[in-house]
Protein backbone atom coordinates (compact mmCIF):
# COMPACT_ATOMS: atom_id res chain seq x y z
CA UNK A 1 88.26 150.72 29.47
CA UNK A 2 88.98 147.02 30.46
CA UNK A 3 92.08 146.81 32.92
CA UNK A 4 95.15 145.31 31.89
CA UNK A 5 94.60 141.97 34.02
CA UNK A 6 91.61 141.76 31.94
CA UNK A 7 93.89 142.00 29.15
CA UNK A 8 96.46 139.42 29.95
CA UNK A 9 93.90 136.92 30.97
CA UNK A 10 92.04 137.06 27.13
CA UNK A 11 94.81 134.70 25.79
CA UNK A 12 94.33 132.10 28.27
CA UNK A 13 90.85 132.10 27.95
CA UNK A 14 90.88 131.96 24.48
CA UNK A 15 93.24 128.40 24.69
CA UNK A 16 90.96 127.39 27.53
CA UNK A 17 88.07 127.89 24.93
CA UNK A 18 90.23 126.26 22.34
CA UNK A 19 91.23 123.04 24.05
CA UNK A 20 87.44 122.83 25.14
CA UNK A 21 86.44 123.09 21.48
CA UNK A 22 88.63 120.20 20.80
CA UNK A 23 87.68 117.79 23.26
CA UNK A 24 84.07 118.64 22.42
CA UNK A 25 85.21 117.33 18.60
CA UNK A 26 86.99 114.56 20.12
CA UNK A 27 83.96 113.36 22.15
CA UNK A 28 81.41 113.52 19.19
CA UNK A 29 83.78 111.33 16.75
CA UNK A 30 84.56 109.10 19.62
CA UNK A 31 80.91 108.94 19.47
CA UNK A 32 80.09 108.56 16.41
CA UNK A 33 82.86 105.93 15.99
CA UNK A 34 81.73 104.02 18.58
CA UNK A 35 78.08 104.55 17.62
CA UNK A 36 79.06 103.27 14.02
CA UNK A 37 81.30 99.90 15.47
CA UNK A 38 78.21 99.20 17.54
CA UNK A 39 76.26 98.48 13.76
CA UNK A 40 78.61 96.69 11.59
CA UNK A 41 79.83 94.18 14.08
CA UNK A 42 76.96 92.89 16.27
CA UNK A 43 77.23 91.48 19.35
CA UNK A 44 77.79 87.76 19.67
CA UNK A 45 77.39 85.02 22.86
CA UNK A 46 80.20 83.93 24.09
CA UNK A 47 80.87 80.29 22.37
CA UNK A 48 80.94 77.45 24.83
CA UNK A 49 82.28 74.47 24.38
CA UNK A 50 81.46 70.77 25.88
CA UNK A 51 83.39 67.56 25.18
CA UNK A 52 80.46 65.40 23.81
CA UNK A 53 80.98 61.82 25.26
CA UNK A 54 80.63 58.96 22.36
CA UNK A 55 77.62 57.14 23.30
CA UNK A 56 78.16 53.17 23.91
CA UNK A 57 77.22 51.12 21.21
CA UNK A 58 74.39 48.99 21.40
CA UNK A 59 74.16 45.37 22.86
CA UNK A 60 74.12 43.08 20.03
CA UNK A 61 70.65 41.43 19.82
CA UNK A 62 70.24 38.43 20.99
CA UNK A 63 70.86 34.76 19.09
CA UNK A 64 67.43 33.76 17.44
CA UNK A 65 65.91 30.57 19.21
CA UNK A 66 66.66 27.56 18.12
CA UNK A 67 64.34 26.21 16.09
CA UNK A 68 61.83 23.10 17.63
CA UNK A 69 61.98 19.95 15.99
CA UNK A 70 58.64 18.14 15.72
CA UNK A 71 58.68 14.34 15.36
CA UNK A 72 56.34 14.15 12.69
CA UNK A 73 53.96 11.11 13.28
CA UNK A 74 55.34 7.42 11.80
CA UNK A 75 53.61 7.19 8.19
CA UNK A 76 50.47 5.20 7.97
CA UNK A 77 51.33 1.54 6.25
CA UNK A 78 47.78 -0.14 5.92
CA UNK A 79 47.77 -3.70 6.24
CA UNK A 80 48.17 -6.08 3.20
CA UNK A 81 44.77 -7.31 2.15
CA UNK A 82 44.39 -10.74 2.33
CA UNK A 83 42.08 -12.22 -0.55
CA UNK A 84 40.97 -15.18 0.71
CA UNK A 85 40.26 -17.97 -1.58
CA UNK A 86 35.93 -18.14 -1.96
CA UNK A 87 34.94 -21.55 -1.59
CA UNK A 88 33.75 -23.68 -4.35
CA UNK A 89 30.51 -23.41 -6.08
CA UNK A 90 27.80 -25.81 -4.29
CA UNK A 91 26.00 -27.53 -6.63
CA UNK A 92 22.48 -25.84 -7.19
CA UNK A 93 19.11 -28.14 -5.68
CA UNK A 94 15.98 -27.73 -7.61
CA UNK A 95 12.76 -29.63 -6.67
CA UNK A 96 9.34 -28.53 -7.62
CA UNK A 97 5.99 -29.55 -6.40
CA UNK A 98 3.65 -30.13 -9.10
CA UNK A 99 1.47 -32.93 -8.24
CA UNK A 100 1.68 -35.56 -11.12
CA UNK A 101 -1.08 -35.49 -13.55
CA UNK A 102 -4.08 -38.32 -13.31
CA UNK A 103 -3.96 -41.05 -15.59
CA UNK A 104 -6.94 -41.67 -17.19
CA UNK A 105 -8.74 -45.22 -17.11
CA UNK A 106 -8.75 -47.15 -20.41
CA UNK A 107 -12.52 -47.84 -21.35
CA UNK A 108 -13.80 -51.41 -20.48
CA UNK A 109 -14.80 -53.37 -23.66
CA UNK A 110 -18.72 -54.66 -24.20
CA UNK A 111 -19.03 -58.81 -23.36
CA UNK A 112 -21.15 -58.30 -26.19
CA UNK A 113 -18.93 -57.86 -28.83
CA UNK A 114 -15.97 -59.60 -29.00
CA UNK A 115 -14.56 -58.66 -32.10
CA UNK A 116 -14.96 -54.76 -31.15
CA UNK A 117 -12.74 -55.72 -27.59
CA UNK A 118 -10.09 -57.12 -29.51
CA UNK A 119 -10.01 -54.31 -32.08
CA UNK A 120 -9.90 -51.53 -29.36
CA UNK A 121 -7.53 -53.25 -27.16
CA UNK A 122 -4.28 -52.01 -29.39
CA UNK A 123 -5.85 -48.49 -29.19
CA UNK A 124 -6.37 -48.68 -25.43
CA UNK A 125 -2.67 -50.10 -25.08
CA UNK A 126 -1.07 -46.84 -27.15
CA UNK A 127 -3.36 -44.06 -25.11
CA UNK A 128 -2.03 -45.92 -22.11
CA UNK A 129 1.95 -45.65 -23.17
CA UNK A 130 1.28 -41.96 -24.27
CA UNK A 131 -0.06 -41.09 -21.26
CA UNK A 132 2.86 -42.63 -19.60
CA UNK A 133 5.47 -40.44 -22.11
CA UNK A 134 3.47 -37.12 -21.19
CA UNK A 135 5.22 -35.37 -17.99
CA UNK A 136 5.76 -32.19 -16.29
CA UNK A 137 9.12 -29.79 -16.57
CA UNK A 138 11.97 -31.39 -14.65
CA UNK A 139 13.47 -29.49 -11.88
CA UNK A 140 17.24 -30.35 -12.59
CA UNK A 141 19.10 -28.51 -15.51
CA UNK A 142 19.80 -30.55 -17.73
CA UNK A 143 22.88 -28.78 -19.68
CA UNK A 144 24.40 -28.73 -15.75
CA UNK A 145 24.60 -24.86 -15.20
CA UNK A 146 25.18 -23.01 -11.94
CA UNK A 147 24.36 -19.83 -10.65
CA UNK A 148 26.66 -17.13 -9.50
CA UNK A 149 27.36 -17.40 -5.77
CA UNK A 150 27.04 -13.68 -4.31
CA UNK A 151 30.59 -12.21 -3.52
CA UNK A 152 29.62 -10.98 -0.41
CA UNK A 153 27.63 -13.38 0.54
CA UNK A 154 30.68 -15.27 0.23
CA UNK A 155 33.08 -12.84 2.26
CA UNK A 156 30.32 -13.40 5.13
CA UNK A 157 29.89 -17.24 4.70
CA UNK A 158 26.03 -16.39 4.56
CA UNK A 159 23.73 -19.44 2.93
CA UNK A 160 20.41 -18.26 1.01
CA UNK A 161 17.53 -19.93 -0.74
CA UNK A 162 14.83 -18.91 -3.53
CA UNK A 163 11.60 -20.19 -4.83
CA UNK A 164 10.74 -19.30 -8.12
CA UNK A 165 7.57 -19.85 -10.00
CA UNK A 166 8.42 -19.65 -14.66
CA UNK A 167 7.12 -20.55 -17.54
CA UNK A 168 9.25 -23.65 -18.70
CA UNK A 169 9.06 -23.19 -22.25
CA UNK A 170 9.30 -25.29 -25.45
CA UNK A 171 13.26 -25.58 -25.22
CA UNK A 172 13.74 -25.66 -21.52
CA UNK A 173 14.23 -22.22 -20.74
CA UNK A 174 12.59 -20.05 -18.06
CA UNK A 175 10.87 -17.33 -18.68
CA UNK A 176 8.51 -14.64 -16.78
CA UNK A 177 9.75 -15.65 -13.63
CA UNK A 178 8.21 -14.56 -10.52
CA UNK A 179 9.93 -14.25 -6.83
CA UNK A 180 7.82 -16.32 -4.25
CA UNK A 181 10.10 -16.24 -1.79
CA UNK A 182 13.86 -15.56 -0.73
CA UNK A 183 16.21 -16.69 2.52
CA UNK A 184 19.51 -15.19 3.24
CA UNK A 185 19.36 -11.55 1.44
CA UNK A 186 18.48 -9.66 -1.43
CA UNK A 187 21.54 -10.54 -3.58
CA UNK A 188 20.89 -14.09 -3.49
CA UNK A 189 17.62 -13.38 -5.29
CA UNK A 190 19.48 -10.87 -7.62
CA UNK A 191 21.44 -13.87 -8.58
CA UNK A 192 19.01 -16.60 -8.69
CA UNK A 193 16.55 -14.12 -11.27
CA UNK A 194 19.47 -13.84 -13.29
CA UNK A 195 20.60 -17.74 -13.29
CA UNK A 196 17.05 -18.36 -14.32
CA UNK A 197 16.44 -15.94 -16.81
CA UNK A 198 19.60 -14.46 -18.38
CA UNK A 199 21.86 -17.82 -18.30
CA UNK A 200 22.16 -20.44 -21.15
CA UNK A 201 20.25 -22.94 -18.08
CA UNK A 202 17.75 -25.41 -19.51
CA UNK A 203 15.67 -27.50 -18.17
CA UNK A 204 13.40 -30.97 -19.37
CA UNK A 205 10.10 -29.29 -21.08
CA UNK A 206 6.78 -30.81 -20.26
CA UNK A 207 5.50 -33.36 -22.60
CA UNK A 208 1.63 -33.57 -23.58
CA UNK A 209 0.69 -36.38 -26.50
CA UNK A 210 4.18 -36.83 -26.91
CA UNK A 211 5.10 -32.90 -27.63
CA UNK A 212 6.25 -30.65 -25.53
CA UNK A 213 4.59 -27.91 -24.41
CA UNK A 214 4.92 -24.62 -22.05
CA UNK A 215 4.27 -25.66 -18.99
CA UNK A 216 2.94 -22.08 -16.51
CA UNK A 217 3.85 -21.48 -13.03
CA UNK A 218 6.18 -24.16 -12.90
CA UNK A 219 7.71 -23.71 -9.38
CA UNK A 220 11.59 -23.82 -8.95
CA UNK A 221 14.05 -23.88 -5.67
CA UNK A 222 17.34 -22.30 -6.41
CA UNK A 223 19.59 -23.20 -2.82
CA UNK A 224 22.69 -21.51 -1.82
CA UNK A 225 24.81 -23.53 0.19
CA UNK A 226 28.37 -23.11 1.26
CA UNK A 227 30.84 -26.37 2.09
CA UNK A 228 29.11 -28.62 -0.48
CA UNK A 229 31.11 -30.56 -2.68
């Protein structure tokens, strides 16, 4: 049998064991409470804060250079050119050096027959004036044409001559005309080949019995020669 201060103590122990009960509960929901705040609101870092200083605005670029102005050179004038006047035309020189033909010698008459003397003496006299009427070409024109002076020749004041050798035909005109020789340049020969054969230039035919005739080889000087009047 349990004593009686056993008795009276069973009360308070049974509060004792009731209060510890509850703060046992207590302690579990506080817990579990805390346990379940801990989920839902995560931790955060603290938020710091910093004035952010305005940065200073850039320099403002500099001016672009000034641009460089280049004198441009002066224009090129070219002189005025100054045609100078060519000098007159000389007149043209022709000579040729065909040695004049023999005459022939008029027959003596027999002393022995004086009526055939005086019958052949008329003939004698007209073979002696045709032989007189026959000659060679002349060497002058004779309708007074001139040949071309070369320009340049000209411009450089340069004097030329030519020797020619044609065919003087029928009508006065040269023809197969051959270069023997030429002074002074090429262009005064240009000019004397085309005086001679591409001009209207005529010249005195050659006369044989009283007809002309084409006289070969017939040899012609064509001078160039500045100054002369």
């Amino acid at each position: 049998m349990r004593s009686y201060a056993a008795q009276q103590r069973k009360p308070t122990d049974y509060i004792v064991a009731v209060v510890v009960a509850f703060l046992a509960i207590g302690l579990v929901v506080y817990a579990l409470t805390l346990t379940r705040m801990e989920k839902q609101e995560p931790s955060h870092p603290p938020i710091q804060t910093r004035v952010i200083a305005e940065a200073p605005p850039p320099p403002p670029p500099p001016p672009p250079p000034q641009p460089v102005m280049v004198q441009p050179p002066p224009p090129y004038i070219p002189p005025p050119k100054i045609r100078v006047a060519p000098p007159p035309k000389p007149p043209i020189q022709h000579s040729h050096q065909k040695a004049p033909k023999p005459k022939a010698a008029a027959p003596q008459p027999a002393p022995s027959a004086p009526a055939q003397s005086s019958a052949a003496a008329p003939s004698a006299s007209s073979s002696n004036s045709s032989s007189e009427s026959d000659h060679s070409a002349g060497a002058m024109p004779i309708n007074n044409v001139r040949p071309e002076y070369p320009e340049e020749a000209q411009e450089e004041s340069r004097e030329g001559s030519v020797t020619a050798s044609c065919d003087i035909l029928t009508n006065g005109k040269p023809a197969n005309c051959k270069l023997l020789s030429v002074k002074g340049g090429h262009d005064f020969a240009e000019s004397a080949l085309d005086f001679l054969e591409r001009s209207p230039v005529r010249y005195q035919p050659a006369v044989v019995g009283g007809q002309p005739v084409v006289e070969h080889n017939h040899v012609l000087h064509v001078d160039f020669t500045l100054g002369d009047e």
